[in-house]
C-alpha atoms as a PDB file:
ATOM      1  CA  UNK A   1       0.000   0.000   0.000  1.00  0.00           C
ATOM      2  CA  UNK A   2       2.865   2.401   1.325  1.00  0.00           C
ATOM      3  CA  UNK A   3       4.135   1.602  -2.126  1.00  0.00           C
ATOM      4  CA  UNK A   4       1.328   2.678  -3.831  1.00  0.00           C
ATOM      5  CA  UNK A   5       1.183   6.210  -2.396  1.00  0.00           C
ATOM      6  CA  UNK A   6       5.085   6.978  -3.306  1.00  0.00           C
ATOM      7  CA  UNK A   7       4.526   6.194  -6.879  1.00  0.00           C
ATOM      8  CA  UNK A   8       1.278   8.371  -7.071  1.00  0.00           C
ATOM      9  CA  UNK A   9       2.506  11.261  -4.897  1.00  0.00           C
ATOM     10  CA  UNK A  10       3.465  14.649  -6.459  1.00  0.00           C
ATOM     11  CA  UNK A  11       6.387  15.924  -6.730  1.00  0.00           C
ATOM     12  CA  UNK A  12       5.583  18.999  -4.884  1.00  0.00           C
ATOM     13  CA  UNK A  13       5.788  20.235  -0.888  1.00  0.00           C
ATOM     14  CA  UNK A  14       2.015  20.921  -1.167  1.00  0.00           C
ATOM     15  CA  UNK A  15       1.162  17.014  -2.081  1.00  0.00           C
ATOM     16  CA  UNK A  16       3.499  15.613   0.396  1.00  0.00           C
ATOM     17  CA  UNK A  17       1.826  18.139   3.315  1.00  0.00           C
ATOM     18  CA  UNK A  18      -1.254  16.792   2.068  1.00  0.00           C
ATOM     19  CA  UNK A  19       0.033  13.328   2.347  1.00  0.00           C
ATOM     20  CA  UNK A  20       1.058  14.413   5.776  1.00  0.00           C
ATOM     21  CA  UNK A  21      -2.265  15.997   7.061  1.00  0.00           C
ATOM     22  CA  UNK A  22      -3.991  13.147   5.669  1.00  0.00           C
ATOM     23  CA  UNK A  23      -1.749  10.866   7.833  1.00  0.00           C
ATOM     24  CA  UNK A  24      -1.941  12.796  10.680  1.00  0.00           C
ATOM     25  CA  UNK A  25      -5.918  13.280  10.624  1.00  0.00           C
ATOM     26  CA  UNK A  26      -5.971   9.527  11.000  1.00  0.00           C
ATOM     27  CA  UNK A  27      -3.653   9.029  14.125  1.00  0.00           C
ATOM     28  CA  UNK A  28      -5.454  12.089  16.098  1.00  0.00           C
ATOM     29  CA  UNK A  29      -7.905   9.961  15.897  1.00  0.00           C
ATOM     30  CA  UNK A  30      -6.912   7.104  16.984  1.00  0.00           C
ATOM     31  CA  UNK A  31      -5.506   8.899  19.974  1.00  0.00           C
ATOM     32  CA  UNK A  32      -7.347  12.075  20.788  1.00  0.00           C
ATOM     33  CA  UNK A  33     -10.914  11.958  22.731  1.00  0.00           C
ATOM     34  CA  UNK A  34     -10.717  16.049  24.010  1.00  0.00           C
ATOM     35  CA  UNK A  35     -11.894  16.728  20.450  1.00  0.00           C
ATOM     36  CA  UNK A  36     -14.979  14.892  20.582  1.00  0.00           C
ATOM     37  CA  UNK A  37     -15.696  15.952  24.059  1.00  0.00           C
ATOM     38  CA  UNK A  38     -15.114  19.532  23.109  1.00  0.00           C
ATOM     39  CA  UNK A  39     -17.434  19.801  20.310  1.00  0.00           C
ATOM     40  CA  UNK A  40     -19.685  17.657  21.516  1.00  0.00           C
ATOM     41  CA  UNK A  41     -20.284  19.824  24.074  1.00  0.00           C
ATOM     42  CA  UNK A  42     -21.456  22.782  21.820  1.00  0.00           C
ATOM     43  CA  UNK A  43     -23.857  20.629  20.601  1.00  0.00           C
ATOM     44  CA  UNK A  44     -24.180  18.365  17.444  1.00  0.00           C
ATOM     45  CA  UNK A  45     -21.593  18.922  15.300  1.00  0.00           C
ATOM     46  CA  UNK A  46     -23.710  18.223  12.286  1.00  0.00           C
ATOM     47  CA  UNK A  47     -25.604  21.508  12.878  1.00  0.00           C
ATOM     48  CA  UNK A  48     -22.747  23.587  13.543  1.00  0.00           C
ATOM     49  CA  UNK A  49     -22.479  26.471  11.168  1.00  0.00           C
ATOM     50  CA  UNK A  50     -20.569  26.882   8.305  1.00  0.00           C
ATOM     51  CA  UNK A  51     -18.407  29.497   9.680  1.00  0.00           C
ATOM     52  CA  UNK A  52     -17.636  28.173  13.029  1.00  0.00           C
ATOM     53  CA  UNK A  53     -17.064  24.951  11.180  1.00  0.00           C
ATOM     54  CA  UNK A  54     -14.187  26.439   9.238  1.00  0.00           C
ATOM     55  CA  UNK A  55     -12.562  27.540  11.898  1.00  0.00           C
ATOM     56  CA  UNK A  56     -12.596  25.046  13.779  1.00  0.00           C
ATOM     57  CA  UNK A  57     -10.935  22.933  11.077  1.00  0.00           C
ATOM     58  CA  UNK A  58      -8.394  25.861  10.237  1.00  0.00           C
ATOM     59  CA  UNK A  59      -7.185  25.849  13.920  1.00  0.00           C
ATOM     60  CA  UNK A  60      -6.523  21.815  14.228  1.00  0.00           C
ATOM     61  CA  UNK A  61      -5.348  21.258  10.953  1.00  0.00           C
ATOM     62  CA  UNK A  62      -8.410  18.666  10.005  1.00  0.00           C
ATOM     63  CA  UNK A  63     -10.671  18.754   6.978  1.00  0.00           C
ATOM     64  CA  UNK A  64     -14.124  19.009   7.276  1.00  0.00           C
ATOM     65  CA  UNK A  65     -14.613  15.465   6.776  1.00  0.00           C
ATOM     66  CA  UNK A  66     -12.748  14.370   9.438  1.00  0.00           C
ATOM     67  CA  UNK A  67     -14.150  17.246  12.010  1.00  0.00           C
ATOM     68  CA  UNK A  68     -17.575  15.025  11.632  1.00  0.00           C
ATOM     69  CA  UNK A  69     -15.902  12.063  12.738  1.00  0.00           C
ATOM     70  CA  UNK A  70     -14.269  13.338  15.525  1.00  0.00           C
ATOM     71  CA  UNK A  71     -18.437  12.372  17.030  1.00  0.00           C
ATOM     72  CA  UNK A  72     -16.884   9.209  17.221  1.00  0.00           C
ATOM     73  CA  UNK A  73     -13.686   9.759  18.639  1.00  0.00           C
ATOM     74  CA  UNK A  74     -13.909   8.223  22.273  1.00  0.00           C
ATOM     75  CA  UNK A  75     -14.990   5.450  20.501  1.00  0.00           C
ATOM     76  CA  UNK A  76     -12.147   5.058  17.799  1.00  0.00           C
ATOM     77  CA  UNK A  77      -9.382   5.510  21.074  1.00  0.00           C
ATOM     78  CA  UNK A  78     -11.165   2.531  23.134  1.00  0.00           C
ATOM     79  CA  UNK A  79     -11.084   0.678  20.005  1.00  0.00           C
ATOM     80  CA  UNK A  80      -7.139   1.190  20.167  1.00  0.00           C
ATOM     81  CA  UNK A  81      -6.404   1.066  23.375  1.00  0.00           C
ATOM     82  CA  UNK A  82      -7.965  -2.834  23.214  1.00  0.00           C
ATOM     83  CA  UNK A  83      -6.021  -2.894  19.931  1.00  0.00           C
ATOM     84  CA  UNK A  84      -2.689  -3.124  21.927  1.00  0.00           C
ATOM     85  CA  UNK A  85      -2.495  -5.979  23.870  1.00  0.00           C
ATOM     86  CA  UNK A  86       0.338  -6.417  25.496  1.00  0.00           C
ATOM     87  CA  UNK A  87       0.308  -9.659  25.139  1.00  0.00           C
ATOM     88  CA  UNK A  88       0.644  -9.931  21.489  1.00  0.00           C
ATOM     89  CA  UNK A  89       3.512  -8.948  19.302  1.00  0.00           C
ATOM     90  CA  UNK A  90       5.394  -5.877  18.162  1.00  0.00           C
ATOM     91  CA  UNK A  91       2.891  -3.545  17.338  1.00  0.00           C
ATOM     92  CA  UNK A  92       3.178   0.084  15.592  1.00  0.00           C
ATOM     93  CA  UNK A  93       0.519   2.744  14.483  1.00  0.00           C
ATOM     94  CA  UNK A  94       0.060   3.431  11.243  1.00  0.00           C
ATOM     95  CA  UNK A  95      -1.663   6.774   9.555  1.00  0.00           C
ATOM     96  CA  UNK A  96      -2.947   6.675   5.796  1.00  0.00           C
ATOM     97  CA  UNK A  97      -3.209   9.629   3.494  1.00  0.00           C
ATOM     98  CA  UNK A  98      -7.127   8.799   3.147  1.00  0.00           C
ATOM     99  CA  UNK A  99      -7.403  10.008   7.332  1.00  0.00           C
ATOM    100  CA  UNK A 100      -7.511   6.238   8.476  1.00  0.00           C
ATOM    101  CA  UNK A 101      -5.405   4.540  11.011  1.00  0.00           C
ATOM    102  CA  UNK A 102      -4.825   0.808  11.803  1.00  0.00           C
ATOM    103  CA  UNK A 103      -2.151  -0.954  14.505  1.00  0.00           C
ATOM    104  CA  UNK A 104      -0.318  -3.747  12.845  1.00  0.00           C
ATOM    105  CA  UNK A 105       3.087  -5.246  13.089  1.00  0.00           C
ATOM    106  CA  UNK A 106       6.142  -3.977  11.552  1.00  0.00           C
ATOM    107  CA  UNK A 107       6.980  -3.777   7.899  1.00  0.00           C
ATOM    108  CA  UNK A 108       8.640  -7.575   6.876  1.00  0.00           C
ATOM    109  CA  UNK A 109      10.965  -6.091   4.345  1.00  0.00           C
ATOM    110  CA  UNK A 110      14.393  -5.237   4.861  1.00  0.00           C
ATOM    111  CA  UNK A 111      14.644  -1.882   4.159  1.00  0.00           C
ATOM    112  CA  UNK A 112      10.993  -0.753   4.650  1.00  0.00           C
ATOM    113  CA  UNK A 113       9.440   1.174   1.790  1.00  0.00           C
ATOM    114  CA  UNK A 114       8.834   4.141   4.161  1.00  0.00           C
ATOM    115  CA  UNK A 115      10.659   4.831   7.446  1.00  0.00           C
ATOM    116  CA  UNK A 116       8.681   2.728  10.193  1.00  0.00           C
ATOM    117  CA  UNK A 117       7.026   4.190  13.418  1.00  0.00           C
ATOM    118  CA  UNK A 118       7.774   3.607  17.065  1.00  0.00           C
ATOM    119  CA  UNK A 119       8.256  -0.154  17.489  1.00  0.00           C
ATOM    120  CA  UNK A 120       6.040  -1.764  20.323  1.00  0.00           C
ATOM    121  CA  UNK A 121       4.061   0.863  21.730  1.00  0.00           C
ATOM    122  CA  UNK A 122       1.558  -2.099  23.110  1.00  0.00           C
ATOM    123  CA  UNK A 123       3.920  -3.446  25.715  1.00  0.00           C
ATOM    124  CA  UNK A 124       3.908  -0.251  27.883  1.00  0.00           C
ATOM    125  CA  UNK A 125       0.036   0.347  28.073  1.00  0.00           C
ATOM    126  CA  UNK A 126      -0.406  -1.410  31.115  1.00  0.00           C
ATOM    127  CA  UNK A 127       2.152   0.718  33.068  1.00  0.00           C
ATOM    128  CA  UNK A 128       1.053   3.454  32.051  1.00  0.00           C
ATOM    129  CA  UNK A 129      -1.904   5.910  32.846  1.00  0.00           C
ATOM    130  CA  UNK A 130      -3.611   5.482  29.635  1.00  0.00           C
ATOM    131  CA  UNK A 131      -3.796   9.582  28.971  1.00  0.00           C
ATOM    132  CA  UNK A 132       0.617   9.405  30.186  1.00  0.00           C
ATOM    133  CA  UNK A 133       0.493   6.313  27.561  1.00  0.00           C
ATOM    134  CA  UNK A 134      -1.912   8.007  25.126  1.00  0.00           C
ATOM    135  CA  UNK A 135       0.742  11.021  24.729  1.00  0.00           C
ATOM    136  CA  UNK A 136       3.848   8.944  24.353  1.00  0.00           C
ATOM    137  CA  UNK A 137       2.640   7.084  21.752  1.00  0.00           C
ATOM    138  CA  UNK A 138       1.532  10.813  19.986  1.00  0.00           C
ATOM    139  CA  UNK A 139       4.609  12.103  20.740  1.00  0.00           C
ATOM    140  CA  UNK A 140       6.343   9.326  18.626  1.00  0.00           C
ATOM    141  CA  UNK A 141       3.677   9.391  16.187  1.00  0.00           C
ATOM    142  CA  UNK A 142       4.965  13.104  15.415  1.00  0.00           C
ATOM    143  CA  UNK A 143       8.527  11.962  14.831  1.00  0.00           C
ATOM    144  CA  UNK A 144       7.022   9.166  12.394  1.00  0.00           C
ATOM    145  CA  UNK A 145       5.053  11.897  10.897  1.00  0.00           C
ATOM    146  CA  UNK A 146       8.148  14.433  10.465  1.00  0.00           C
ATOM    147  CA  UNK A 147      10.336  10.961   9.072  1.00  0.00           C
ATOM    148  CA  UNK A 148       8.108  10.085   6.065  1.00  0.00           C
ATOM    149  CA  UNK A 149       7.777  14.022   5.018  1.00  0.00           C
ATOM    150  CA  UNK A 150      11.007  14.576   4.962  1.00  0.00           C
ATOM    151  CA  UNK A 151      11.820  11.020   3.082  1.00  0.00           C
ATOM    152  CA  UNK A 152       9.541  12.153   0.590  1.00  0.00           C
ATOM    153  CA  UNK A 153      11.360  15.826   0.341  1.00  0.00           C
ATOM    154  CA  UNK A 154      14.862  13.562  -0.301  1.00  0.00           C
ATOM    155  CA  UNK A 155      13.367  11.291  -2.719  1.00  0.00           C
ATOM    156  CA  UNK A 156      12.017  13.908  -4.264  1.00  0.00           C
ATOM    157  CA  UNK A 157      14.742  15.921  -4.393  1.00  0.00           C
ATOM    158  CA  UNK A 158      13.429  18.985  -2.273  1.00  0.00           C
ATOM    159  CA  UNK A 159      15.909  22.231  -2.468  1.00  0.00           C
ATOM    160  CA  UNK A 160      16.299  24.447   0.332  1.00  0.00           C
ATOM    161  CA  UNK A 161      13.119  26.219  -0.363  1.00  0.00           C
ATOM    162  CA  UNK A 162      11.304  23.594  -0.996  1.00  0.00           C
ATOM    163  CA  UNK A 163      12.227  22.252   2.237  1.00  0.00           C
ATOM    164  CA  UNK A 164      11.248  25.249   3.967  1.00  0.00           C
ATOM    165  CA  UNK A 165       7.659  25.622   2.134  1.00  0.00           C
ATOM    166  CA  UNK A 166       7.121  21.999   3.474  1.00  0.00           C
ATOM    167  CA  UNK A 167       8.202  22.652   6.982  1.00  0.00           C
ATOM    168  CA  UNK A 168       6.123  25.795   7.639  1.00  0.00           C
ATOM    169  CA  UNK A 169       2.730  24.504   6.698  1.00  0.00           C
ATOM    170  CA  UNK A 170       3.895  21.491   8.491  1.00  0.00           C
ATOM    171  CA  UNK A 171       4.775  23.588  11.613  1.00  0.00           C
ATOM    172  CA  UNK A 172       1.042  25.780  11.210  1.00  0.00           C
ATOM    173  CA  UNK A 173      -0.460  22.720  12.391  1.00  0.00           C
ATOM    174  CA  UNK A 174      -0.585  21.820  16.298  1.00  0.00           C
ATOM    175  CA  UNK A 175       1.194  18.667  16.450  1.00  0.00           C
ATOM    176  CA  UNK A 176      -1.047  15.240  17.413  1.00  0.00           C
ATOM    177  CA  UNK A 177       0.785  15.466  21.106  1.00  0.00           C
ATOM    178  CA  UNK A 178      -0.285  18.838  21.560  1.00  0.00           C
ATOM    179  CA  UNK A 179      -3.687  18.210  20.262  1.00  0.00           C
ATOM    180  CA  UNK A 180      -4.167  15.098  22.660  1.00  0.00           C
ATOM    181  CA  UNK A 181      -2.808  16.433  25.567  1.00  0.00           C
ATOM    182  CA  UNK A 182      -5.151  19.534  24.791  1.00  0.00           C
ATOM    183  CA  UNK A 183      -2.170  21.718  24.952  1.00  0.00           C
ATOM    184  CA  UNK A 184      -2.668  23.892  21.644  1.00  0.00           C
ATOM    185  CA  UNK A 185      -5.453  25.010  22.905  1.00  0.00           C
ATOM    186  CA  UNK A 186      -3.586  26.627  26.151  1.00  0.00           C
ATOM    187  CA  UNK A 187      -1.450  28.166  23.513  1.00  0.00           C
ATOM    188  CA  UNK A 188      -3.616  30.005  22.094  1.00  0.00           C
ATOM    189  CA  UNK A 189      -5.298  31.318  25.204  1.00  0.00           C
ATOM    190  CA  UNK A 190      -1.592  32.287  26.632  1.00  0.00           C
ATOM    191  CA  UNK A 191      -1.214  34.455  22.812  1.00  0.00           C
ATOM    192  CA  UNK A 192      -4.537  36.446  23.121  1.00  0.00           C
ATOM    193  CA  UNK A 193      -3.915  40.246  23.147  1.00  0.00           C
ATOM    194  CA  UNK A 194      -5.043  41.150  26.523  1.00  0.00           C
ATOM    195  CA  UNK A 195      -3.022  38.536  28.287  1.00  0.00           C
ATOM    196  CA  UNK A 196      -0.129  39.985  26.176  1.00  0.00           C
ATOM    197  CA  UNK A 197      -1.079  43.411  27.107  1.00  0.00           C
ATOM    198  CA  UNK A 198      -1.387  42.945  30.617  1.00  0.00           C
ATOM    199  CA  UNK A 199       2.120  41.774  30.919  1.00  0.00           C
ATOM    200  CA  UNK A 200       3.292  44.598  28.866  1.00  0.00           C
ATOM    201  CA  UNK A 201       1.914  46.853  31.584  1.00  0.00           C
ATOM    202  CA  UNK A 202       3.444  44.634  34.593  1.00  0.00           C
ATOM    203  CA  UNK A 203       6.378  44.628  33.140  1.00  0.00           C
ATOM    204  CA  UNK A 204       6.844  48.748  32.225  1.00  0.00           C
ATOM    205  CA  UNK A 205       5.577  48.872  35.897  1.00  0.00           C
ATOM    206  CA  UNK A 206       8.373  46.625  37.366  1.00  0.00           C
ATOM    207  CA  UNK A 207      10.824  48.619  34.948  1.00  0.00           C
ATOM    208  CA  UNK A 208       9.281  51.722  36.611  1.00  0.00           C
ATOM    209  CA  UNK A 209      10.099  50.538  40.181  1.00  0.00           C
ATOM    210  CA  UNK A 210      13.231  49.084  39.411  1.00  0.00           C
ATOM    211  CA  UNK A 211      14.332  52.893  37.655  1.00  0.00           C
ATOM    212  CA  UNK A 212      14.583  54.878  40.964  1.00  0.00           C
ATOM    213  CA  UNK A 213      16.069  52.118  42.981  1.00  0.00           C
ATOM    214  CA  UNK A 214      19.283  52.904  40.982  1.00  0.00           C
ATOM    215  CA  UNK A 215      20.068  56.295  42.876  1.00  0.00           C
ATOM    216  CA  UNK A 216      20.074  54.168  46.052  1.00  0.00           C
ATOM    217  CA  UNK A 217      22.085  51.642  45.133  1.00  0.00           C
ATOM    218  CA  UNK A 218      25.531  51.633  46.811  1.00  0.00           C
ATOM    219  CA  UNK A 219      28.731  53.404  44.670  1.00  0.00           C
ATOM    220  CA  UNK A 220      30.872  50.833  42.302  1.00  0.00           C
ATOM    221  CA  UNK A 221      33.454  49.050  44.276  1.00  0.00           C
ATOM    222  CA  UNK A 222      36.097  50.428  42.182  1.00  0.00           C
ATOM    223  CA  UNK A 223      35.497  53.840  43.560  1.00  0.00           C
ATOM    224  CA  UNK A 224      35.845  51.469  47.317  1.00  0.00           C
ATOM    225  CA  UNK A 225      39.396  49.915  46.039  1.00  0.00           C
ATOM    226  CA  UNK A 226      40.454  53.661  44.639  1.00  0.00           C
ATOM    227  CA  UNK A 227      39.520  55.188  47.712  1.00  0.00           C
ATOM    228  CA  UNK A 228      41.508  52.750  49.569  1.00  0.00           C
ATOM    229  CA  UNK A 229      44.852  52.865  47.660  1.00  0.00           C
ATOM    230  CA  UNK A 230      44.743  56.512  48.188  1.00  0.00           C
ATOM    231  CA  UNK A 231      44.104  56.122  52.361  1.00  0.00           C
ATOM    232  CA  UNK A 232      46.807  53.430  52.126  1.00  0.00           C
ATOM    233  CA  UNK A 233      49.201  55.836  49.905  1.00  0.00           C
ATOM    234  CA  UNK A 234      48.574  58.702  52.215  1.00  0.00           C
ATOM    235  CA  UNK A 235      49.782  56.607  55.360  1.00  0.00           C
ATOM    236  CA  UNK A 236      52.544  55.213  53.908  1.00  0.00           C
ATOM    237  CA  UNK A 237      53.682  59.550  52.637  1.00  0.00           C
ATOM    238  CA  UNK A 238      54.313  59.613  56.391  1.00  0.00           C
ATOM    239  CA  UNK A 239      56.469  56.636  56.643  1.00  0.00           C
ATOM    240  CA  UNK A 240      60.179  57.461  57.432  1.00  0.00           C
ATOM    241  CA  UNK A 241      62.788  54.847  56.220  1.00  0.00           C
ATOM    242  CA  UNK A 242      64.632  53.467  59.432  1.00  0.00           C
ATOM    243  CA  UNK A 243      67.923  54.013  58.191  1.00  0.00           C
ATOM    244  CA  UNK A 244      67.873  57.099  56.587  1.00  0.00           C
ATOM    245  CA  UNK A 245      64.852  58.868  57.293  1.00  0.00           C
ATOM    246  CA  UNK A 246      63.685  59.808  53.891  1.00  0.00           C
ATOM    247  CA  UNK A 247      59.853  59.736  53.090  1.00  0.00           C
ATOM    248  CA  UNK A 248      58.139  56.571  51.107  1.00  0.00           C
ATOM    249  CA  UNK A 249      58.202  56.783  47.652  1.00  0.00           C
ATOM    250  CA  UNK A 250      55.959  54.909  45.418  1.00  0.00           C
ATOM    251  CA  UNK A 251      58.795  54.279  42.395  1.00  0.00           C
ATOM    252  CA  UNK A 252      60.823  53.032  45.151  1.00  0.00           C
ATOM    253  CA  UNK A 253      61.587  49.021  47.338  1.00  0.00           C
ATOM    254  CA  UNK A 254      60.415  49.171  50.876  1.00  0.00           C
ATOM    255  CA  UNK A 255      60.630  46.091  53.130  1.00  0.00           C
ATOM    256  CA  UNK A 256      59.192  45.548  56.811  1.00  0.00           C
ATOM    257  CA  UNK A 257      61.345  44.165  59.666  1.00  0.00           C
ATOM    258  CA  UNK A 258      59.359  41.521  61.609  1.00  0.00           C
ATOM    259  CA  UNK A 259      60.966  42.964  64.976  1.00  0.00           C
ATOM    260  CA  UNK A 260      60.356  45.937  65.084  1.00  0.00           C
ATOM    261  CA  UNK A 261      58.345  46.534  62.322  1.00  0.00           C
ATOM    262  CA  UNK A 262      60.235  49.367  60.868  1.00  0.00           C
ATOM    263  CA  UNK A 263      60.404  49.977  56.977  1.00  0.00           C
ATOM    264  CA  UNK A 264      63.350  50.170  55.227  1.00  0.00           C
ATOM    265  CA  UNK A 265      64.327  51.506  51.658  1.00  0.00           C
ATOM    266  CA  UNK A 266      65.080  48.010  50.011  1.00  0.00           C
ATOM    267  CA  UNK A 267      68.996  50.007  48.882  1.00  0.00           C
ATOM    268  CA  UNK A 268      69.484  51.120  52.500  1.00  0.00           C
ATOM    269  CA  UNK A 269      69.783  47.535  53.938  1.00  0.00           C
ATOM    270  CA  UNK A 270      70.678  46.096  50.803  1.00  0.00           C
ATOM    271  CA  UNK A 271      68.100  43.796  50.279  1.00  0.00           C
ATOM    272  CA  UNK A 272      66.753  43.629  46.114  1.00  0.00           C
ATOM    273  CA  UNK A 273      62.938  42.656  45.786  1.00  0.00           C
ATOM    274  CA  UNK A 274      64.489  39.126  44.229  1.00  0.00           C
ATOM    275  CA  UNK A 275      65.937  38.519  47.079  1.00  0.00           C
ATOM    276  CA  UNK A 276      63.031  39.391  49.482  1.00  0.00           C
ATOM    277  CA  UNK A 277      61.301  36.826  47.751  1.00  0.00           C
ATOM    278  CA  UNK A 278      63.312  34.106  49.471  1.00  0.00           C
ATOM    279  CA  UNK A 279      63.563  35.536  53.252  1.00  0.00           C
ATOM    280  CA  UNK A 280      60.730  34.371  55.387  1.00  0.00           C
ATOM    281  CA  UNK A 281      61.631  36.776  57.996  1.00  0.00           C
ATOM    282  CA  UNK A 282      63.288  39.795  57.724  1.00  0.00           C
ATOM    283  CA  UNK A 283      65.021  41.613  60.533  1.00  0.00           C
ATOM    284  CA  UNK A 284      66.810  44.802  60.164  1.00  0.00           C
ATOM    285  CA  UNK A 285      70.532  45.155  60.863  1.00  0.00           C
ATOM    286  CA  UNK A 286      69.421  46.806  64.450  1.00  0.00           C
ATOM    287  CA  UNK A 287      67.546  43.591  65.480  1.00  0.00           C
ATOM    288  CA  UNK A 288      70.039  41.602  63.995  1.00  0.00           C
ATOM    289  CA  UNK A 289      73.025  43.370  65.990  1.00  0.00           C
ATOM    290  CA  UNK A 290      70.954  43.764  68.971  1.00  0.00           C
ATOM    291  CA  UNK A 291      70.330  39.457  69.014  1.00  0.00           C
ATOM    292  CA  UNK A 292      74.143  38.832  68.345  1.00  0.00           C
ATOM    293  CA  UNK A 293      74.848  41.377  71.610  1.00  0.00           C
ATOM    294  CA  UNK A 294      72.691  39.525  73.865  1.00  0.00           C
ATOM    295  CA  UNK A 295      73.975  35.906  73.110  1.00  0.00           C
END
């Protein structure tokens, strides 16, 4: 069958996204029940006017033929659920360009005409809550979905832009997961101008807050560290060398003597910064002399 459709397909991005739609009208509804609910609940869908009708099909991505089946969608997911027994074999869901589904086993040839879907969804639906189970299996359906597209883009030899074309009215539609996990239509509450216009005001209001806060805000710590140097050069202006009484200078060596904790110019004492990297404690000739007295 799979066979069949490549040969017939057109060599365009709007025939394979029709191929694609078509497929994916058939697993939504194998796997989506909020649908039926949904419209259901406005009444019989039969009845529903044109307008609203369009609409509704515009939004999910469905044609109108398969919006009127969606009355039987709880039914069509009970029928799959029972479909995959655990007990039985390998089992994969399949989507047809006609809006059908069907659960069968794998593909016997070696390689497959079309890439394959997730192998063995049945064997988790027992451990599983069956809405958790329900959206794994649509999240795989999507990457099944997304596989054959594409293979038909390579095959076909899709450029760039052809590529793209197929990709954005691919990417138009909500995708089965978020359609059975009723998420698409959360999206589109969350995108609805007052909701965006509300946070627009809260967040010029926060900026507004935030604005005079500034003034209070402490001063850079860089204007801290300057301040510091300066205190620290200031203190050490007023340091006398111990040997020959001259003032600090910044150009200049200075080294402390652990005694008596007297600086020195490094050339008075003649001691080079090299070699003050090597004494671990430095005492002046005075505390040197006055040690060598005592003993």
């Amino acid at each position: 069958m799979e066979g069949e459709v490549v040969g017939r397909i057109s060599r365009t991005p709007e025939e394979v996204f029709r191929d694609f739609r078509g497929r994916r009208a058939g697993m939504v509804k194998a796997l989506s029940t909020g649908l039926a609910l949904l419209f259901l609940s406005l009444g019989c869908i039969a009845v529903l006017c044109v307008c609203v009708r369009a609409r509704a099909c515009s939004f999910l991505g469905v044609s109108d033929l398969e919006f009127c089946s969606f009355s039987g969608g709880v039914e069509e997911v009970e029928k799959f659920y029972q479909l995959c027994d655990p007990e039985k074999e390998n089992l994969c869901l399949y989507g047809y360009p006609n809006e059908t589904w069907e659960v069968n086993l794998p593909a016997e040839e070696v390689p497959p005409e079309l890439p394959e879907p997730a192998l063995g969804i049945n064997f988790a639906r027992d451990g599983m809550a069956e809405k958790d189970w329900l959206a794994l299996v649509a999240v795989h359906s999507d990457a099944w979905l997304l596989a054959v597209a594409f293979y038909f883009g390579a095959r076909f030899g899709f450029d760039q832009e052809a590529r793209r074309r197929l990709f954005t009215m691919i990417n138009n539609l909500p995708s089965i997961f978020e359609v059975v996990t009723e998420s698409a239509k959360k999206q589109s509450k969350e995108k609805t101008p007052t909701s965006s216009s509300k946070s627009n005001k809260s967040s010029s209001k926060k900026l507004r807050e935030i604005e005079p806060q500034k003034s209070r805000m402490p001063p850079p710590k860089e204007e801290d560290d300057n301040r510091e140097d300066e205190e620290e050069d200031d203190e050490h202006e007023n340091t006398l060398c111990g040997a020959c009484g001259e003032n600090y200078g910044t150009d200049e060596f200075w080294i402390c003597c652990d005694v008596c904790e007297k600086w020195f110019h490094g050339k008075c004492v003649r001691i080079t910064p090299a070699r003050a990297e090597h004494i671990k404690q430095y005492k002046c000739p005075s505390c040197s002399n006055n040690k060598r007295s005592r003993a």
